[in-house]
Protein backbone atom coordinates (compact mmCIF):
# COMPACT_ATOMS: atom_id res chain seq x y z
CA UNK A 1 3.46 -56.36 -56.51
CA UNK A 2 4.02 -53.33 -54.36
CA UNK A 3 4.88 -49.80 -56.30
CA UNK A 4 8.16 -48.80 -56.01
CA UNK A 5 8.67 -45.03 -54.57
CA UNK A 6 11.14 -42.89 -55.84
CA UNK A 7 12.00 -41.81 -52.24
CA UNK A 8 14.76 -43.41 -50.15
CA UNK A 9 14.14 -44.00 -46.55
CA UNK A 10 17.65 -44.44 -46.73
CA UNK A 11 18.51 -40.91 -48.20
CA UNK A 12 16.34 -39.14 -46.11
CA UNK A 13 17.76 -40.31 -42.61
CA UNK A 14 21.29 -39.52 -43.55
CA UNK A 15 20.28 -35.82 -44.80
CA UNK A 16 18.05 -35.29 -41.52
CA UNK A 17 21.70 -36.82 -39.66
CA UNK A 18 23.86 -34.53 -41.60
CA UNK A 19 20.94 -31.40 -40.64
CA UNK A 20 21.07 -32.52 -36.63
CA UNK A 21 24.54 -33.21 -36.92
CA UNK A 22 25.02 -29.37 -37.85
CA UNK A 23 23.23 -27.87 -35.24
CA UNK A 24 24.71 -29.72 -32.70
CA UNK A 25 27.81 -28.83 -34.22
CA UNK A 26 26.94 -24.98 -34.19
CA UNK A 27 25.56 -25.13 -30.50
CA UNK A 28 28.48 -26.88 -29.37
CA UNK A 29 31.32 -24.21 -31.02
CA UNK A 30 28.90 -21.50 -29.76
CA UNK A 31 28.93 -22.79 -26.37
CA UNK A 32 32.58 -23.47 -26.41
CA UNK A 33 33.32 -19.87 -27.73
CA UNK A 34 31.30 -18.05 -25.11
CA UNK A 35 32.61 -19.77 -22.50
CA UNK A 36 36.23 -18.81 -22.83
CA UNK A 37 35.62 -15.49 -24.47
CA UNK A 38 34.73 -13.31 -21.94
CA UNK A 39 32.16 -10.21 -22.64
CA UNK A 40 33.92 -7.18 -23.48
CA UNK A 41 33.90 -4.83 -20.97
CA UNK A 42 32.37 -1.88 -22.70
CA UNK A 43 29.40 0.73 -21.75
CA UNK A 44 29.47 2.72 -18.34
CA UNK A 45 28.66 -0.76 -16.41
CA UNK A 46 31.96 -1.51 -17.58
CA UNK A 47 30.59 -5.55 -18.00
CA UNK A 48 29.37 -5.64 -14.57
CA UNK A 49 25.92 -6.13 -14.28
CA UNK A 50 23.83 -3.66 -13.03
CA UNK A 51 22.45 -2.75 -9.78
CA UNK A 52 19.16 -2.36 -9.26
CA UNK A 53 17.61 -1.45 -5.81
CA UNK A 54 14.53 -2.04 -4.44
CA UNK A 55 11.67 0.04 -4.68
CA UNK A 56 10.63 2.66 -1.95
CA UNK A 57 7.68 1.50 -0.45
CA UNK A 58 5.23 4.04 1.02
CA UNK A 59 5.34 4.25 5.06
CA UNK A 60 1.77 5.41 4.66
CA UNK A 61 -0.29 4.87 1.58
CA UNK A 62 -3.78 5.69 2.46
CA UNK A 63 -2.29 9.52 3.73
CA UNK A 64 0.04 9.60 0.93
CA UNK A 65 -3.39 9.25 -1.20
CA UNK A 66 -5.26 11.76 1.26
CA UNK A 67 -2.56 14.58 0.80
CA UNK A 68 -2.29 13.98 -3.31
CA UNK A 69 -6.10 14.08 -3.44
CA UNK A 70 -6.27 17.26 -1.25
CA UNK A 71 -3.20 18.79 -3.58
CA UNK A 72 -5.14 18.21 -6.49
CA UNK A 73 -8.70 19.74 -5.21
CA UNK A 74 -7.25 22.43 -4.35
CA UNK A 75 -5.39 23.53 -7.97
CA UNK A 76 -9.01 22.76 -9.58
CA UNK A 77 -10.14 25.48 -7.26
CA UNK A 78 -8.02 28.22 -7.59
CA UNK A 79 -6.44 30.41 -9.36
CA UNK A 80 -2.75 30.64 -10.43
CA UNK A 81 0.17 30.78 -12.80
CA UNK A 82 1.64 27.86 -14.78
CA UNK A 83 4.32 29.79 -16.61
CA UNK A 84 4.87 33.22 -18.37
CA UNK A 85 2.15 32.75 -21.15
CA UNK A 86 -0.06 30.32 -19.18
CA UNK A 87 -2.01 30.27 -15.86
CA UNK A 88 -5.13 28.13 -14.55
CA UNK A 89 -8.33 28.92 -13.05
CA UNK A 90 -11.08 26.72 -10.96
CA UNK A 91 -13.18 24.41 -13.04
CA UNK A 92 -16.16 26.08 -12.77
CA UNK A 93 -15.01 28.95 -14.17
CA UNK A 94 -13.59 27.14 -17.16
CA UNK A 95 -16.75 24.63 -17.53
CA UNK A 96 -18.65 28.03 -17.55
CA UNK A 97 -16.73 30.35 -20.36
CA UNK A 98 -16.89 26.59 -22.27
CA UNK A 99 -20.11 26.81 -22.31
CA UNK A 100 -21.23 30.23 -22.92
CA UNK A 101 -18.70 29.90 -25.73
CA UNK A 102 -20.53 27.04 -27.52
CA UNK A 103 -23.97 28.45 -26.92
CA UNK A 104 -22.32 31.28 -29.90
């Protein structure tokens, strides 16, 4: 004679119909809500979405590149001023007083 189990098959498909039934009850009012509520119009977009425009693309990268490069290896090598307290000089100078300073 089989053991009888203390669980019921029974009892445990009407709670899981009783937990799916309550989801679909919360999507459902959810759904229903949002779509006749509209979206408040708050914010500076005012509820509109936003507009987003396209990137702008480079008419000629690889002189684009040339001209940053060439702006750059030119500040390494030379001298100037960044701002009241601060100014920059070439590389070489500053790799040299680096290193005579750690040779102290």
């Amino acid at each position: 004679m089989p053991e009888r189990s203390d669980i019921s098959v029974r009892g445990l498909a009407i709670g899981a119909a009783i937990v799916v039934a309550g989801i679909a009850a919360s999507l459902g009012v959810s759904a229903f809500i949002a779509a006749r509520v509209p979206a408040p119009a708050t914010g500076p977009s005012r509820g509109e979405p936003p507009r987003i425009e396209g990137a702008a693309l480079q008419t000629a990268p690889p002189q684009d590149f040339a001209a940053f490069a060439r702006e750059k290896q030119a500040r390494l090598a030379s001298y100037g001023s960044v701002d009241a307290e601060h100014a920059h000089i070439p590389i070489e100078e500053a790799m040299r007083i680096l290193a005579q300073r750690t040779r102290r």
